[in-house]
Protein backbone atom coordinates (compact mmCIF):
# COMPACT_ATOMS: atom_id res chain seq x y z
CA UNK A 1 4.28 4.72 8.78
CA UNK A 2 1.73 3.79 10.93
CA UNK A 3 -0.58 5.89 13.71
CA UNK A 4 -1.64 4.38 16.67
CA UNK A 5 -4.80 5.72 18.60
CA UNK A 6 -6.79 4.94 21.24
CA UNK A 7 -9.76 4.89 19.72
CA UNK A 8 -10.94 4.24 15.85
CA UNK A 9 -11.95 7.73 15.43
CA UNK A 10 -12.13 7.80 11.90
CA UNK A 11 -15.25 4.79 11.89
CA UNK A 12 -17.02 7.39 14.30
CA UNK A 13 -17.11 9.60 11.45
CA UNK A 14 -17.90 7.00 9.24
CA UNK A 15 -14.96 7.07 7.46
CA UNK A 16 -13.33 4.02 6.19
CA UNK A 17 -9.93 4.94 7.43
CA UNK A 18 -9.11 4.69 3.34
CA UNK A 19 -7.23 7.18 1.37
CA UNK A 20 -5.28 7.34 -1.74
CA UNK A 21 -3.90 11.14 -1.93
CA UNK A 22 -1.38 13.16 -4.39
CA UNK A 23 -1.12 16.23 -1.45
CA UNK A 24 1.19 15.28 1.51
CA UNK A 25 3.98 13.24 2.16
CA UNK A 26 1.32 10.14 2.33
CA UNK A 27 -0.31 8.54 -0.35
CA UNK A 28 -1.91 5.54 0.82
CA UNK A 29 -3.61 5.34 4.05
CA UNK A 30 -5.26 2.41 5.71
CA UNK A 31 -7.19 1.21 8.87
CA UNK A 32 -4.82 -0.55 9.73
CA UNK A 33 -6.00 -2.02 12.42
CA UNK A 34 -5.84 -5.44 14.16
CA UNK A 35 -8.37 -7.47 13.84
CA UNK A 36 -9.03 -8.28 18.06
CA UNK A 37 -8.68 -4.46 18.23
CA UNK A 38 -6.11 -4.36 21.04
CA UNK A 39 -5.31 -1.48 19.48
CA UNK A 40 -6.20 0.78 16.37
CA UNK A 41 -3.64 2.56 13.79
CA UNK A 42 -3.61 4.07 10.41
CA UNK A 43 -1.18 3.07 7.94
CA UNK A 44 0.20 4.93 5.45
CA UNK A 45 2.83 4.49 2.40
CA UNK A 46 5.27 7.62 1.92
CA UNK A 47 4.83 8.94 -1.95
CA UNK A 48 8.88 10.27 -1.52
CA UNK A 49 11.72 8.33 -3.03
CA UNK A 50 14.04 6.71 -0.69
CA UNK A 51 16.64 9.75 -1.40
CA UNK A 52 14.17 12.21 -0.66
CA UNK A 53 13.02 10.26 2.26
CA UNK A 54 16.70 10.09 3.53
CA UNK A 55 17.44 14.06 2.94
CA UNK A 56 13.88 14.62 4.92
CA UNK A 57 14.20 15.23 8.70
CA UNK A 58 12.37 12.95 10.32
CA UNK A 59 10.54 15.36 13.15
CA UNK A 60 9.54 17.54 9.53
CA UNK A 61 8.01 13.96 7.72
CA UNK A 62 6.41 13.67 10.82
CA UNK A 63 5.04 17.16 11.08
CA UNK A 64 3.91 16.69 7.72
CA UNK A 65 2.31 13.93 7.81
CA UNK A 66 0.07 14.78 11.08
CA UNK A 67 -0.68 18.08 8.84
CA UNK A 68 -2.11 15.80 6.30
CA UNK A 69 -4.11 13.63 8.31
CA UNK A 70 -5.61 16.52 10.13
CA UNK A 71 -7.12 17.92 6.91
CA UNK A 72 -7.97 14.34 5.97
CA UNK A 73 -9.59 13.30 9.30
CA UNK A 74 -10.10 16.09 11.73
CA UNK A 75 -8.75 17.48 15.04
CA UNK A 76 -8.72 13.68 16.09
CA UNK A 77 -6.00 12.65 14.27
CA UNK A 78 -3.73 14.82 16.53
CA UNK A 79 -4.38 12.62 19.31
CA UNK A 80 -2.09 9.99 18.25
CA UNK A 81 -0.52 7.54 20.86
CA UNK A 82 2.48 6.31 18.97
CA UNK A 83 4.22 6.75 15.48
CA UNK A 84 5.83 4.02 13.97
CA UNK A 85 8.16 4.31 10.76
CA UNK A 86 10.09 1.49 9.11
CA UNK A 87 11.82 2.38 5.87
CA UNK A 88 12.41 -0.64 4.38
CA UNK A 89 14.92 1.17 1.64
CA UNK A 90 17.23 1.31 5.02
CA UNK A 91 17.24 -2.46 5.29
CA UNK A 92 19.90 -4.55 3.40
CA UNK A 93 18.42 -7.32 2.61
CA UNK A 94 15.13 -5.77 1.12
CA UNK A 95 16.56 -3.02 -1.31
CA UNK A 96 18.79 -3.15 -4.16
CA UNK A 97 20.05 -0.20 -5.97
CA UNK A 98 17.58 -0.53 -8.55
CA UNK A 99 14.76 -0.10 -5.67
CA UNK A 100 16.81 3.29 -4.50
CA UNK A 101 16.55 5.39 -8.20
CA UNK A 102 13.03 4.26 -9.43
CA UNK A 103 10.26 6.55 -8.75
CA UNK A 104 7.66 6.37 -5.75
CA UNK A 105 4.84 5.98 -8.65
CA UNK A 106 4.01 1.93 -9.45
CA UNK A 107 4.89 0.79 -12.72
CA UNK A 108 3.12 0.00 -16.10
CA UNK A 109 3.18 -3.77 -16.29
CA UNK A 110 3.51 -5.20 -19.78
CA UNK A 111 -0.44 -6.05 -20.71
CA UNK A 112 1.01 -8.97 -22.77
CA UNK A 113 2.89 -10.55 -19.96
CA UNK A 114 2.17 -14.02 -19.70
CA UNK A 115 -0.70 -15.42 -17.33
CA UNK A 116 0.54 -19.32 -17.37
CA UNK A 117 3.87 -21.23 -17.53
CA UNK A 118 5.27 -25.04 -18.75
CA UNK A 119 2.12 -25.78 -20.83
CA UNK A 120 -0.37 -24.03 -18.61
CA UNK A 121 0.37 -26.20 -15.59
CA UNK A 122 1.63 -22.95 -13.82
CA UNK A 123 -1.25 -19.95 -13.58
CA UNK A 124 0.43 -16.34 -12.41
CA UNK A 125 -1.66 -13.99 -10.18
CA UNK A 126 -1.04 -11.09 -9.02
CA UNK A 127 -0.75 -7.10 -8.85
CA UNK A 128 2.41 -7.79 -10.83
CA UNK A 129 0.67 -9.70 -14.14
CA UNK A 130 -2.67 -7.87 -13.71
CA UNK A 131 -3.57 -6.51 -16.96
CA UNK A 132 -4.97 -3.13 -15.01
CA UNK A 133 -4.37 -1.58 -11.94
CA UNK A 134 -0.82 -3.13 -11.50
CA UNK A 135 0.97 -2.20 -8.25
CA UNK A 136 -2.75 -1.96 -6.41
CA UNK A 137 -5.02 -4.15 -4.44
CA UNK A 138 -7.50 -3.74 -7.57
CA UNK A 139 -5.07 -5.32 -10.03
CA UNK A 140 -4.18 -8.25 -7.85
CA UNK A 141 -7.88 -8.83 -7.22
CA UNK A 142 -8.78 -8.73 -10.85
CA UNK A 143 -5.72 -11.05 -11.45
CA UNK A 144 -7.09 -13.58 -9.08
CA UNK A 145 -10.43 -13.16 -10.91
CA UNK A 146 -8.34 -14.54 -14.45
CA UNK A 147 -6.42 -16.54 -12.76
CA UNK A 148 -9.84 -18.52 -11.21
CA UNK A 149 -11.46 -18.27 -15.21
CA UNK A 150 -8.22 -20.23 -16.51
CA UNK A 151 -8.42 -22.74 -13.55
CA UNK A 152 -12.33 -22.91 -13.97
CA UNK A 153 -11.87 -23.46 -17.91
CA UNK A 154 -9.16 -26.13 -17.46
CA UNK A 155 -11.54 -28.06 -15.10
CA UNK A 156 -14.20 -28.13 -17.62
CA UNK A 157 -11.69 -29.68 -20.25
CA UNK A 158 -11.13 -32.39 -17.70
């Protein structure tokens, strides 16, 4: 889901527009604004599965969500211009069945999943063969981070 404002209210406040939460329908936020600020927005992940998301009436997710980011953020947050939701769980060419009965939590990636393929000539990266943090920003940055110290060690064998 995403917020749109008029104004980046949450930087006013000094607030990142950041928040990872386990109360409320949301439980990622973002600034997610654009970068030529045309406009600014908030986006958000929903923590419910895509049955419970499908049971939930949308005017109540809403309500709910504008009830979390008013104890997150402050009376501002109610002056939202526009709400935008796309559930990609609705879409048929981005969900399988599988993606419909796991749980909104990310998964425990293997820690001995391998990093390189065909005799090292292929390096993984990602949140998906991070080692920590898997299914987050953190563990695809400290993939990339591995994935530079194999490339930087198989320079200095050249």
């Amino acid at each position: 889901m995403a917020f749109i404002y008029d104004k980046p209210f949450w930087r006013e406040q000094n607030l990142s527009g950041e928040v990872f939460s386990r109360h409320g329908p949301l439980t990622e936020i973002y600034d997610g604004s654009p970068s030529d600020e045309s406009s600014f927005a908030l986006t958000s992940f929903v923590g419910l599965n895509a049955h419970q998301r499908k049971q939930a009436d949308k005017k109540q997710l809403i309500d709910m969500c504008l009830t979390q980011l008013l104890r997150l953020f402050g009376d501002e947050s109610k002056m939202v211009k526009e709400i935008v939701i796309k559930d990609w769980s609705l879409e048929q060419y981005t969900t399988t069945e599988a993606d419909l009965n796991t749980t909104p939590h990310h998964p425990q990636y293997p820690a001995n999943m391998p990093r390189t393929l065909w005799d090292d000539q292929l390096i993984l990266a990602g949140t998906e063969v991070a080692r920590e943090h898997g299914g987050y920003i953190e563990g695809a940055l400290e993939s990339a981070e591995e994935a530079l110290t194999l490339i930087g060690r198989r320079l200095d064998q050249m």
